[in-house]
PDB file of N, CA and C in Angstrom:
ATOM      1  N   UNK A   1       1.630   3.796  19.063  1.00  0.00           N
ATOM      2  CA  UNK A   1       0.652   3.689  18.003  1.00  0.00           C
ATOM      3  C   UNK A   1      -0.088   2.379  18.189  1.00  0.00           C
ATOM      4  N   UNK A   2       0.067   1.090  17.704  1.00  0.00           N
ATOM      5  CA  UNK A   2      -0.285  -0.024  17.821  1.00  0.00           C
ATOM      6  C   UNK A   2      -1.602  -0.569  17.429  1.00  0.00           C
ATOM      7  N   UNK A   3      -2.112   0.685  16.615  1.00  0.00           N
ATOM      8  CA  UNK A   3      -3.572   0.496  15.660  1.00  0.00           C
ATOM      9  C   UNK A   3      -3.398  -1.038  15.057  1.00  0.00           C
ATOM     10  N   UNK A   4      -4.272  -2.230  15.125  1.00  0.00           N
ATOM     11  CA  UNK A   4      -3.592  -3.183  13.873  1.00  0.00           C
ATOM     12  C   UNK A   4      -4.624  -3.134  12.891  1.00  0.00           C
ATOM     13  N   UNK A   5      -4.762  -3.459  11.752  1.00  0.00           N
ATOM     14  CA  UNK A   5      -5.182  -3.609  10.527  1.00  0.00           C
ATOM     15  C   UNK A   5      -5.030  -4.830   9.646  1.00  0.00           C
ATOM     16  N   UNK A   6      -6.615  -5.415   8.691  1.00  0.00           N
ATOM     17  CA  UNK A   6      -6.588  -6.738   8.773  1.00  0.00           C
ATOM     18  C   UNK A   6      -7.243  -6.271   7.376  1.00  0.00           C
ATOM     19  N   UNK A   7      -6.998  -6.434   6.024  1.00  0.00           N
ATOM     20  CA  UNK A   7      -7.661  -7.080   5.164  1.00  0.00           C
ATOM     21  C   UNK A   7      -8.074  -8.015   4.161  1.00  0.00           C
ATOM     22  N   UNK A   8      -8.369  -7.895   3.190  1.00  0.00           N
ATOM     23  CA  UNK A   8      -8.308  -8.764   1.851  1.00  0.00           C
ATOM     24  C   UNK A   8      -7.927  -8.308   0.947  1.00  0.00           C
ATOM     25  N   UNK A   9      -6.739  -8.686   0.144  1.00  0.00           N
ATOM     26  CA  UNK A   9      -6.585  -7.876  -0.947  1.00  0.00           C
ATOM     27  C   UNK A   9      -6.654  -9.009  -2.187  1.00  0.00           C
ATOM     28  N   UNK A  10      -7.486  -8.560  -3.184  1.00  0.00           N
ATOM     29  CA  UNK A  10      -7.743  -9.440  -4.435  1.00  0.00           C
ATOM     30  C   UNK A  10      -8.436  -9.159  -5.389  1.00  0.00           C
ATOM     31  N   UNK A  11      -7.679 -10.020  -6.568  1.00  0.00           N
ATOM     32  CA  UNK A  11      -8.293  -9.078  -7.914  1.00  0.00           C
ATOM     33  C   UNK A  11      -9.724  -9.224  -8.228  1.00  0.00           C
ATOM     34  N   UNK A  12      -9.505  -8.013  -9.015  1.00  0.00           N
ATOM     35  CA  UNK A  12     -11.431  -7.916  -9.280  1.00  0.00           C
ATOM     36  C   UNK A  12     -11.626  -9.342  -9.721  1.00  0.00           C
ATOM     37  N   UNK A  13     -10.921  -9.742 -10.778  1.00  0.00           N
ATOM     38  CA  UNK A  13     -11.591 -11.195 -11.356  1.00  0.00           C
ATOM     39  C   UNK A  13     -11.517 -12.524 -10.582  1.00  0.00           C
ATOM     40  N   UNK A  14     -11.021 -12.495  -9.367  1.00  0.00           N
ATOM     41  CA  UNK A  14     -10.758 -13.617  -8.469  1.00  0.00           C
ATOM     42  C   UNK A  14      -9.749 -14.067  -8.645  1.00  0.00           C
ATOM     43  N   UNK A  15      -9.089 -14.110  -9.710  1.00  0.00           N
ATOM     44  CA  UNK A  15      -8.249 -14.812 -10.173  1.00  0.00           C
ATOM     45  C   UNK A  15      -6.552 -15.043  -8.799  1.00  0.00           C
ATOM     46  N   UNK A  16      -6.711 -14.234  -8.099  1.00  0.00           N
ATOM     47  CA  UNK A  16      -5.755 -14.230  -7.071  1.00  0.00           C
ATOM     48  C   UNK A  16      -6.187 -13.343  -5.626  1.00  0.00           C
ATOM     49  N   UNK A  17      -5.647 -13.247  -4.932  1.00  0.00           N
ATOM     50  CA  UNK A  17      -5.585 -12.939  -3.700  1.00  0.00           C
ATOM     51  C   UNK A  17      -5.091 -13.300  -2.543  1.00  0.00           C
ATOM     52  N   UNK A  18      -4.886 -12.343  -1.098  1.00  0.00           N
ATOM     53  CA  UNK A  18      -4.480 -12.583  -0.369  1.00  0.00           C
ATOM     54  C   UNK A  18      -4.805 -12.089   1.545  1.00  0.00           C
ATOM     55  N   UNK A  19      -4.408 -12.241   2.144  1.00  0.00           N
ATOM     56  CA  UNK A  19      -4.674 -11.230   3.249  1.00  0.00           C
ATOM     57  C   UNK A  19      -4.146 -10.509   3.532  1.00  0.00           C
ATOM     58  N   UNK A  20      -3.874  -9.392   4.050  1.00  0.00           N
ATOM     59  CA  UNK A  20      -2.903  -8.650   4.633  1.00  0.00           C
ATOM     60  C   UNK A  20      -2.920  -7.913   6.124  1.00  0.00           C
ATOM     61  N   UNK A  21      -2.298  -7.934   6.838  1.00  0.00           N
ATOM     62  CA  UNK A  21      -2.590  -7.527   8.358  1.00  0.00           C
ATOM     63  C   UNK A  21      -1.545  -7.197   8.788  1.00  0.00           C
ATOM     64  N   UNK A  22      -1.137  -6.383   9.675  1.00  0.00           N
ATOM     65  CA  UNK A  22      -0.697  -5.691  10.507  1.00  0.00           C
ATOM     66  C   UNK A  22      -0.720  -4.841  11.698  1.00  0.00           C
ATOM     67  N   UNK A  23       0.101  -4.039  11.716  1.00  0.00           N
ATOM     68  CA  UNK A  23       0.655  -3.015  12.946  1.00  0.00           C
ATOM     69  C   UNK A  23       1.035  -1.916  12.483  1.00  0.00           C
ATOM     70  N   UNK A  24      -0.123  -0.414  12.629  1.00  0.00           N
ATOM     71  CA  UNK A  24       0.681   0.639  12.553  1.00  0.00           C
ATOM     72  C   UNK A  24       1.313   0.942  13.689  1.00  0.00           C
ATOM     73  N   UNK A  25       2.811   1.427  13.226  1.00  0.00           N
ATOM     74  CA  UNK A  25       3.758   1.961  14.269  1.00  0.00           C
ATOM     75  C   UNK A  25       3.733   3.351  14.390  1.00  0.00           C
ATOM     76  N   UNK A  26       3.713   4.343  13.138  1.00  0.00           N
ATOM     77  CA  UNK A  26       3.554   5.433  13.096  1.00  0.00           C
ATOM     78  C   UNK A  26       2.640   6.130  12.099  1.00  0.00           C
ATOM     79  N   UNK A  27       1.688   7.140  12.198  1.00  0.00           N
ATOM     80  CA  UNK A  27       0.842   8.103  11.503  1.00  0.00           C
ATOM     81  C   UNK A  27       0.661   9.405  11.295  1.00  0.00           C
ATOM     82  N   UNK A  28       0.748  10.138  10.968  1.00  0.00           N
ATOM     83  CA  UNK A  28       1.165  11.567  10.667  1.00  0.00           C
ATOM     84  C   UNK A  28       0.010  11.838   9.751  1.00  0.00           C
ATOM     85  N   UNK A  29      -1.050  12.850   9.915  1.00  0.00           N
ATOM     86  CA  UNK A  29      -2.197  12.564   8.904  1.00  0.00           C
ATOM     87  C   UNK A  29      -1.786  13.551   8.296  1.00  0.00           C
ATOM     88  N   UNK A  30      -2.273  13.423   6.999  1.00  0.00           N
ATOM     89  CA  UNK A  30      -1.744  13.319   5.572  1.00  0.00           C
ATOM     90  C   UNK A  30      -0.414  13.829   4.932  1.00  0.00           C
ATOM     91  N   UNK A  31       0.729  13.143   5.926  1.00  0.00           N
ATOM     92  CA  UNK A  31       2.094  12.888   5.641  1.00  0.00           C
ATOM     93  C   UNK A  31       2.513  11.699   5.485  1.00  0.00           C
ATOM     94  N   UNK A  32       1.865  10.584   6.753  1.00  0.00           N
ATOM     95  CA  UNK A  32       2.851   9.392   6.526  1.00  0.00           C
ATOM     96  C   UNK A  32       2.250   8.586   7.527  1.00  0.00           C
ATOM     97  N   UNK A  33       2.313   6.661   6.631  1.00  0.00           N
ATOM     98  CA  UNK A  33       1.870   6.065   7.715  1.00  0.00           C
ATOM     99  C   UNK A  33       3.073   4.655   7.447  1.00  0.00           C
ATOM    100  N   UNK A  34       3.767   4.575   8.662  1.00  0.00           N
ATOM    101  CA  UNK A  34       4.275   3.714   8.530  1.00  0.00           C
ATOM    102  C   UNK A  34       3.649   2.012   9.488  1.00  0.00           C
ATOM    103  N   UNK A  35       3.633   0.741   8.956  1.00  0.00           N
ATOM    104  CA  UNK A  35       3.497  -0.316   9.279  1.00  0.00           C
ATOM    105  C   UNK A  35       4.243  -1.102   9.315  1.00  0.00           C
ATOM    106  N   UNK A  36       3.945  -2.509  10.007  1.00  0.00           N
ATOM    107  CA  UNK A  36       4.538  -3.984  10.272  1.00  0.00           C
ATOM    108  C   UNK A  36       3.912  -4.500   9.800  1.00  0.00           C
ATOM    109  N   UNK A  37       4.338  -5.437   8.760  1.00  0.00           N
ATOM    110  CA  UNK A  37       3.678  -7.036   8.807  1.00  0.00           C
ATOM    111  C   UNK A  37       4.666  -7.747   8.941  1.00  0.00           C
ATOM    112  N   UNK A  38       4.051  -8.994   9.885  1.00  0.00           N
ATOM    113  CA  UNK A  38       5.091 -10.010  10.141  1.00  0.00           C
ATOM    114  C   UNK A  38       6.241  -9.232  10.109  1.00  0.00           C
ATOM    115  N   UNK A  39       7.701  -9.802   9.636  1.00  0.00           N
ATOM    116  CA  UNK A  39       9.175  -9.286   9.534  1.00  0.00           C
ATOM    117  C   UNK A  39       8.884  -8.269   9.010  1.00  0.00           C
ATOM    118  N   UNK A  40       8.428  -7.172   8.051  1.00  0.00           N
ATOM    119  CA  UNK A  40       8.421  -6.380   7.011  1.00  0.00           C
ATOM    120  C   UNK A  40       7.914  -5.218   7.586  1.00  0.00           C
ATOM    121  N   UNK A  41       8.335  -4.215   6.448  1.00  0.00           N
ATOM    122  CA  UNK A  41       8.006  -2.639   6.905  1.00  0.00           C
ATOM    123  C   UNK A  41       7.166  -2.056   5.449  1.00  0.00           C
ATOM    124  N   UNK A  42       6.484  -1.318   5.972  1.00  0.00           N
ATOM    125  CA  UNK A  42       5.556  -0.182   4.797  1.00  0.00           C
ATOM    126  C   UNK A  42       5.843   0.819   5.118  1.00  0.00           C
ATOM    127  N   UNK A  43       6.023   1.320   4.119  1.00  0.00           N
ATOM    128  CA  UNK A  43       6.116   3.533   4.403  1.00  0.00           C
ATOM    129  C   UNK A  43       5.472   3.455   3.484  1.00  0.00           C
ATOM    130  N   UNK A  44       4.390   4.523   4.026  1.00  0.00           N
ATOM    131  CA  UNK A  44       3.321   5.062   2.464  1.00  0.00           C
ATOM    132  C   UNK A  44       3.906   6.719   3.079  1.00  0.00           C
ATOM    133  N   UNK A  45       4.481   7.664   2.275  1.00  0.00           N
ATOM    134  CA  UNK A  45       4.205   8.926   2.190  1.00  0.00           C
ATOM    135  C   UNK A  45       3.454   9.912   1.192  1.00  0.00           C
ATOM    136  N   UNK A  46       3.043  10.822   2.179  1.00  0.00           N
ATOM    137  CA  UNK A  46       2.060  11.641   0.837  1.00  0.00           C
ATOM    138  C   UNK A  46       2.702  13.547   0.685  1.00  0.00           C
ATOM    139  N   UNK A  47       2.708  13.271  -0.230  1.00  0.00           N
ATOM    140  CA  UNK A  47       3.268  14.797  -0.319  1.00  0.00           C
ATOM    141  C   UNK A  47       2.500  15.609  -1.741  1.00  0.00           C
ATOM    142  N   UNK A  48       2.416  16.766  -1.104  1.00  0.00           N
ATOM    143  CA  UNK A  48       1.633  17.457  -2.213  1.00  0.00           C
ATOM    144  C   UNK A  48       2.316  18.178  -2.742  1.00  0.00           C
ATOM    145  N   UNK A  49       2.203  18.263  -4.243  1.00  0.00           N
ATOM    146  CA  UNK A  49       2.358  19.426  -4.685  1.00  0.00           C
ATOM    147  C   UNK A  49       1.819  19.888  -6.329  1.00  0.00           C
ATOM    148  N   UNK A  50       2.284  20.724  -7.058  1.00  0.00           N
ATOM    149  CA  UNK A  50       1.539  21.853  -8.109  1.00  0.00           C
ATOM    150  C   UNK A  50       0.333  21.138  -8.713  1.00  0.00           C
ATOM    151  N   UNK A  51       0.933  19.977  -8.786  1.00  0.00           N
ATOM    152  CA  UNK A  51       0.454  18.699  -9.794  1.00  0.00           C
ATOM    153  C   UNK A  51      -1.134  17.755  -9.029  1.00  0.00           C
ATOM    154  N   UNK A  52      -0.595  18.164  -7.747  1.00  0.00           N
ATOM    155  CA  UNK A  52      -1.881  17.124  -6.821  1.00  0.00           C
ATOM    156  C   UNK A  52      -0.660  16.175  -5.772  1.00  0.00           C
ATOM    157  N   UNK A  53      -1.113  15.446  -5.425  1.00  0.00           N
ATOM    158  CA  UNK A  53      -0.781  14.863  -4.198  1.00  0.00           C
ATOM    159  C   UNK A  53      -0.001  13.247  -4.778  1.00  0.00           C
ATOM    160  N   UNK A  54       1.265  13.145  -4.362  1.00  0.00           N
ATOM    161  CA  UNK A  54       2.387  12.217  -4.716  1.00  0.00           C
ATOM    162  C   UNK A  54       2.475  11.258  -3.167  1.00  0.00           C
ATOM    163  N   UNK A  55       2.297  10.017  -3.973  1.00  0.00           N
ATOM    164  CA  UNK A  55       2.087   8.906  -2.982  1.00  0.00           C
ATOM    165  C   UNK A  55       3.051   7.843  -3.092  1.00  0.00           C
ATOM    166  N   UNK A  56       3.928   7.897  -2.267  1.00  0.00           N
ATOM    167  CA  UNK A  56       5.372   7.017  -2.308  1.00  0.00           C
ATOM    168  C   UNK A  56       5.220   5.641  -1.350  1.00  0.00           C
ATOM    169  N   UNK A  57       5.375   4.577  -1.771  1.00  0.00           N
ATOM    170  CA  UNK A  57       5.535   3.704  -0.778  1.00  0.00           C
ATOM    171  C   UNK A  57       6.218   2.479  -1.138  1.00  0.00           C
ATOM    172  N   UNK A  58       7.573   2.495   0.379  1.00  0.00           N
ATOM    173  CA  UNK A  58       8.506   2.038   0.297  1.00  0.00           C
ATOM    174  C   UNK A  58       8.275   0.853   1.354  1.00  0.00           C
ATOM    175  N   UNK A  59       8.955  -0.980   0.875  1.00  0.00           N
ATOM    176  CA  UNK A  59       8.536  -1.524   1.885  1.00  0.00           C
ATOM    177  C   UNK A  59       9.874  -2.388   1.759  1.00  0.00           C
ATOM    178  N   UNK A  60       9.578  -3.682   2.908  1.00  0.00           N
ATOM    179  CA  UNK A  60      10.574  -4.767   2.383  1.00  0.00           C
ATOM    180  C   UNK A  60       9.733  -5.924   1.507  1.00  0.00           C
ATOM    181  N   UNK A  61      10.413  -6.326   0.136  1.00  0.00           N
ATOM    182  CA  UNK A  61       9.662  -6.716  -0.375  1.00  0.00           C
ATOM    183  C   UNK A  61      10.359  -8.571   0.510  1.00  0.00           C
ATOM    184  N   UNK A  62       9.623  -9.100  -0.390  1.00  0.00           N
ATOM    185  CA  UNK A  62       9.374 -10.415   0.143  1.00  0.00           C
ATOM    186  C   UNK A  62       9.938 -11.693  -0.601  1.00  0.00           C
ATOM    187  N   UNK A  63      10.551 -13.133  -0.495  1.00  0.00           N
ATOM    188  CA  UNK A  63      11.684 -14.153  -1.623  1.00  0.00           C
ATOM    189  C   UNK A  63      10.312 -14.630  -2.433  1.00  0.00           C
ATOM    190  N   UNK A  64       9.190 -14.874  -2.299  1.00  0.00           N
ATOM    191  CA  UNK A  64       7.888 -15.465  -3.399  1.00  0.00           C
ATOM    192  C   UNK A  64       8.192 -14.969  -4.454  1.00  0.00           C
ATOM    193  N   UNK A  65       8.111 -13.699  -4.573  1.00  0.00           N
ATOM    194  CA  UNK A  65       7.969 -13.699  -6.095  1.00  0.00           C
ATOM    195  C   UNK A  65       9.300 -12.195  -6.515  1.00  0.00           C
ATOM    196  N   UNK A  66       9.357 -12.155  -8.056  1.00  0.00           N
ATOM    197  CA  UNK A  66      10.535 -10.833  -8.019  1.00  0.00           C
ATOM    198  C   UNK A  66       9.952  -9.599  -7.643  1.00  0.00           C
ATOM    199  N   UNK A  67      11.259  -8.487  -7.856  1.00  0.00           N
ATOM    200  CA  UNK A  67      10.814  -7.578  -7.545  1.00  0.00           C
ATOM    201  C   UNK A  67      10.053  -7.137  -8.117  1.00  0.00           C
ATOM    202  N   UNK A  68      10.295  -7.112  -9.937  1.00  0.00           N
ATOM    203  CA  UNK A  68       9.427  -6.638 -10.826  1.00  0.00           C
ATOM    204  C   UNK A  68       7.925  -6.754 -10.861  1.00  0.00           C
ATOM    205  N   UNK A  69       7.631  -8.270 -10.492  1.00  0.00           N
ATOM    206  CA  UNK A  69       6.379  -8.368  -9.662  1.00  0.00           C
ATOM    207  C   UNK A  69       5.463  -7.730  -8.441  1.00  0.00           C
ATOM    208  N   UNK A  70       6.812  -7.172  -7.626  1.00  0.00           N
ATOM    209  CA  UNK A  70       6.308  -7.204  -6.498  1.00  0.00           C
ATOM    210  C   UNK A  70       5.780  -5.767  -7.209  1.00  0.00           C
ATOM    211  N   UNK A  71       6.752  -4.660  -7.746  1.00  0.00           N
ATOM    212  CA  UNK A  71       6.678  -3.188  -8.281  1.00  0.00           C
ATOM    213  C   UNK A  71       5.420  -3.182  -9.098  1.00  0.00           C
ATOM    214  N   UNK A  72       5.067  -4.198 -10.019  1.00  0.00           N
ATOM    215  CA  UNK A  72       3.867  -4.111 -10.323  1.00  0.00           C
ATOM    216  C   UNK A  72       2.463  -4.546  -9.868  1.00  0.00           C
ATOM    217  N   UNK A  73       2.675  -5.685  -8.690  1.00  0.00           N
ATOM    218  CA  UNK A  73       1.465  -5.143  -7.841  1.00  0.00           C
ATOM    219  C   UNK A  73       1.210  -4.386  -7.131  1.00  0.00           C
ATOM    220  N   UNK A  74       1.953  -3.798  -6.517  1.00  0.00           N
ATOM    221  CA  UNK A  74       1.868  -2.315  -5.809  1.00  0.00           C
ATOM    222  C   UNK A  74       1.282  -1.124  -6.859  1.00  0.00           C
ATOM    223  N   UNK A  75       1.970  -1.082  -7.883  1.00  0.00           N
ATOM    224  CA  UNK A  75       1.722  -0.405  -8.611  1.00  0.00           C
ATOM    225  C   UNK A  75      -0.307  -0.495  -9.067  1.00  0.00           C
ATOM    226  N   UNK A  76      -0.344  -1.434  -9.526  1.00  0.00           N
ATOM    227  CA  UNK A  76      -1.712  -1.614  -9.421  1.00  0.00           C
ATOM    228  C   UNK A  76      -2.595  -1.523  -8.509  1.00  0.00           C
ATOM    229  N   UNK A  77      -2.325  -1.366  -7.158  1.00  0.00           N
ATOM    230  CA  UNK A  77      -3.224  -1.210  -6.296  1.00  0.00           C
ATOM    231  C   UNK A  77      -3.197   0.016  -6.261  1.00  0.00           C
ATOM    232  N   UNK A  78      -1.876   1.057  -6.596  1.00  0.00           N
ATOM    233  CA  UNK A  78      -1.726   2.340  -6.340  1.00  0.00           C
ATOM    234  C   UNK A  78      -2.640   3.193  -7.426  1.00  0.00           C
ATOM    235  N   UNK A  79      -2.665   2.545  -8.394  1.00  0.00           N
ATOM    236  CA  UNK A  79      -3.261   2.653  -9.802  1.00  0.00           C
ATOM    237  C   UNK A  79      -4.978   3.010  -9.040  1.00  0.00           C
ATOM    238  N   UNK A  80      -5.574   1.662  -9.005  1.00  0.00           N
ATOM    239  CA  UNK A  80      -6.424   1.734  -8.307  1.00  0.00           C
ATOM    240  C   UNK A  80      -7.193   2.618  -6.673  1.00  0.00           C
ATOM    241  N   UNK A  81      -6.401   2.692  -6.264  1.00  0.00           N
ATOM    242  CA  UNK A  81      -6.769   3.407  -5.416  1.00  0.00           C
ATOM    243  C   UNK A  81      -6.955   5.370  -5.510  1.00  0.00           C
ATOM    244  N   UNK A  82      -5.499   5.755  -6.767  1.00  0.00           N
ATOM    245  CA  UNK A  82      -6.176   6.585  -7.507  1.00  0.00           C
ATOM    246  C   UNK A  82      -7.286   6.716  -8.084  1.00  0.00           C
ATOM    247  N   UNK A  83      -7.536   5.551  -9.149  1.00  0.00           N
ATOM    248  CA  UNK A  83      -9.213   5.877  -9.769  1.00  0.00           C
ATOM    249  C   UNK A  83     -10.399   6.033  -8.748  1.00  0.00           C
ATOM    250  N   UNK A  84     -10.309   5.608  -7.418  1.00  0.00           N
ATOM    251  CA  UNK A  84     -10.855   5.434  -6.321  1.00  0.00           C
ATOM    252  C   UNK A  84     -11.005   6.797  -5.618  1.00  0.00           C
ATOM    253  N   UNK A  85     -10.378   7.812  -5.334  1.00  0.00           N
ATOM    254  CA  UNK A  85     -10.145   8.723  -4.648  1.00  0.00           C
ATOM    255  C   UNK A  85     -10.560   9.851  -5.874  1.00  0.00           C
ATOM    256  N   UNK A  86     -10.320   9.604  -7.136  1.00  0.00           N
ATOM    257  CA  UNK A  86     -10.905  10.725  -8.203  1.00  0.00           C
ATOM    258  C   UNK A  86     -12.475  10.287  -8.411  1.00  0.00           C
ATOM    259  N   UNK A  87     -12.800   9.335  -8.121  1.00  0.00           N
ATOM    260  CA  UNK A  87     -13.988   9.149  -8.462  1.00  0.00           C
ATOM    261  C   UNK A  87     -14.297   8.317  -9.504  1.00  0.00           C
ATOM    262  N   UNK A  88     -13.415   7.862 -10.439  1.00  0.00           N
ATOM    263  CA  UNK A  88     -13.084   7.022 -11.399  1.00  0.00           C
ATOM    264  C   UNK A  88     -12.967   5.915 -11.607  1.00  0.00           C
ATOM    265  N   UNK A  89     -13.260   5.164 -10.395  1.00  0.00           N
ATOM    266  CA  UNK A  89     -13.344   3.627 -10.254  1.00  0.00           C
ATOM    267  C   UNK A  89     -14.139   3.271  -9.689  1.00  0.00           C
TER     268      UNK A  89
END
């Protein structure tokens, strides 16, 4: 695989942000993409079903900040990227 990938991720209000970059290792279109950053792993999987399409993603989180943190920025980007894909954001 060895696609790498480089962006910016940050809130609408500026108020924070960061970069993010990597290495996909594996891709499966529209099943699964797994990545590297630095030490760490991403699994995004997508699976459909009755309801619409279920988007799981499992990583290693990181000692900065807790988990609860970490679960809710993910969560918010996931948030977002829904309103994004319905048309809603």
């Amino acid at each position: 695989m060895g696609g790498q990938f480089s962006s910016r991720m940050e809130a609408k209000d500026g108020s924070f942000g960061f970069d993010f970059a990597g290495t996909y290792t594996a891709v499966e279109p529209m099943r699964l993409i797994v990545a590297e950053f630095g030490e760490r792993e991403l699994r995004v999987e997508f699976s459909e079903g009755p309801e619409g399409v279920t988007v799981r993603e499992t990583f290693d989180g990181e000692n900065t900040h807790s988990e609860e943190q970490q679960r809710a920025g993910w969560q918010a980007i996931l948030d977002s990227f829904g309103r994004y894909v319905e048309g809603k954001g």
